[in-house]
Protein backbone atom coordinates (compact mmCIF):
# COMPACT_ATOMS: atom_id res chain seq x y z
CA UNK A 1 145.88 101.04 54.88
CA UNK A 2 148.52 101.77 57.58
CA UNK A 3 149.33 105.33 59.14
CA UNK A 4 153.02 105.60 59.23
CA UNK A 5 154.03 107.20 62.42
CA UNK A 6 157.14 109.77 63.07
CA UNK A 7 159.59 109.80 65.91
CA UNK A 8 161.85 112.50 67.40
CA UNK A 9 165.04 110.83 69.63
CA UNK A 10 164.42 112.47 73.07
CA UNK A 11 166.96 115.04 74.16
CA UNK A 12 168.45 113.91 77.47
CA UNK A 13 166.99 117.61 78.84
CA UNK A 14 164.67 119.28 77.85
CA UNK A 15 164.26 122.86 79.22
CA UNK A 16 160.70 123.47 78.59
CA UNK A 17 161.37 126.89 77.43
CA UNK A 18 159.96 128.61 74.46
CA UNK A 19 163.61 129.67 73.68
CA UNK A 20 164.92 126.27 74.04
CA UNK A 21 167.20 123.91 71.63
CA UNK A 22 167.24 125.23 67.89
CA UNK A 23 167.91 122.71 65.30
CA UNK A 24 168.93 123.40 62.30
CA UNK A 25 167.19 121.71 58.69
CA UNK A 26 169.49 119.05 58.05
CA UNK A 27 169.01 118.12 62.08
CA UNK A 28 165.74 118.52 61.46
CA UNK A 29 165.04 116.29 58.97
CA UNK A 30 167.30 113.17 60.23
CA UNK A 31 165.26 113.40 63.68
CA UNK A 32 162.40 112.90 62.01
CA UNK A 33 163.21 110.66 59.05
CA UNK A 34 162.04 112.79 55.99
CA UNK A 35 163.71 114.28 53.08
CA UNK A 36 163.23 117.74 52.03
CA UNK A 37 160.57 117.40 49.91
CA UNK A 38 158.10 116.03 52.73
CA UNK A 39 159.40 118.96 54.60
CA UNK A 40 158.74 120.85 51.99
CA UNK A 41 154.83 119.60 51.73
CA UNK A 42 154.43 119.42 55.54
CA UNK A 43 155.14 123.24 56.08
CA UNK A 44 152.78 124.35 53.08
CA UNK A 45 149.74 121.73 54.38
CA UNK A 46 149.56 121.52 57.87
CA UNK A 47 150.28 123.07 61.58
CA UNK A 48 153.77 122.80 61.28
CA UNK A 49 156.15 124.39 63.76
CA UNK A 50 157.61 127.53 61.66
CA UNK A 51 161.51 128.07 61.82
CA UNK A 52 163.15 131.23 63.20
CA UNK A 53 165.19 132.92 61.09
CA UNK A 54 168.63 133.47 62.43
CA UNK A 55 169.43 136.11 59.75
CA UNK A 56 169.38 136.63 56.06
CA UNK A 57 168.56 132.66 54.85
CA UNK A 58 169.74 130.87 57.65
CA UNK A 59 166.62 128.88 59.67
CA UNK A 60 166.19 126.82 63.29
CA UNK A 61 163.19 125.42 64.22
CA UNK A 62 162.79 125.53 68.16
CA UNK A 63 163.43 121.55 69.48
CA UNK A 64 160.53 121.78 71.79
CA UNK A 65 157.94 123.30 69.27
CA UNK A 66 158.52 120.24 67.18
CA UNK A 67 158.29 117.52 69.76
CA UNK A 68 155.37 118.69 70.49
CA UNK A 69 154.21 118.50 66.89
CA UNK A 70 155.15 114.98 66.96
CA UNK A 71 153.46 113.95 69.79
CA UNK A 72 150.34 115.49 68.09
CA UNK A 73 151.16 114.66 64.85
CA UNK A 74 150.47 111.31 62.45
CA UNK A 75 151.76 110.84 58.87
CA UNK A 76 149.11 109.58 56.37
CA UNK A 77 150.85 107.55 53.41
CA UNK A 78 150.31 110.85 50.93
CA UNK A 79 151.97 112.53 53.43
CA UNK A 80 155.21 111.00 53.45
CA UNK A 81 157.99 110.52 50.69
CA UNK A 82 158.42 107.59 48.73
């Protein structure tokens, strides 16, 4: 069995700043190569970075918040979409 691993591109600077970079969903999910769904599954079943919510719908998840994720983070096969 093989544990598929995620990847985030690397800003070219990063602030380090809890009110850095928001990304919005569709950003979100080409940086790290998922589809909806996954994201979907991800936020209900793990420590997932939780978006901020701009106002009324609209959501950004904080750039830094989910690098760090990533750098803590790997897939398992049920974890990712087929």
């Amino acid at each position: 069995m093989t544990v598929a691993t995620i990847t985030l591109s690397e800003d070219k600077k990063s602030t380090g700043r809890a009110n850095g970079k928001k990304i919005s969903i569709d950003q979100l999910l080409e940086h790290l190569c998922i589809g909806r769904t996954t994201l979907h599954r991800l936020r209900k079943s793990t420590d997932f970075p939780r978006p901020v919510i701009i106002f009324g719908r609209m959501q950004r998840w904080d750039i830094d918040e989910i690098k760090a994720w990533v750098k803590n983070k790997k897939l398992t096969p049920s974890e990712t979409s087929l």
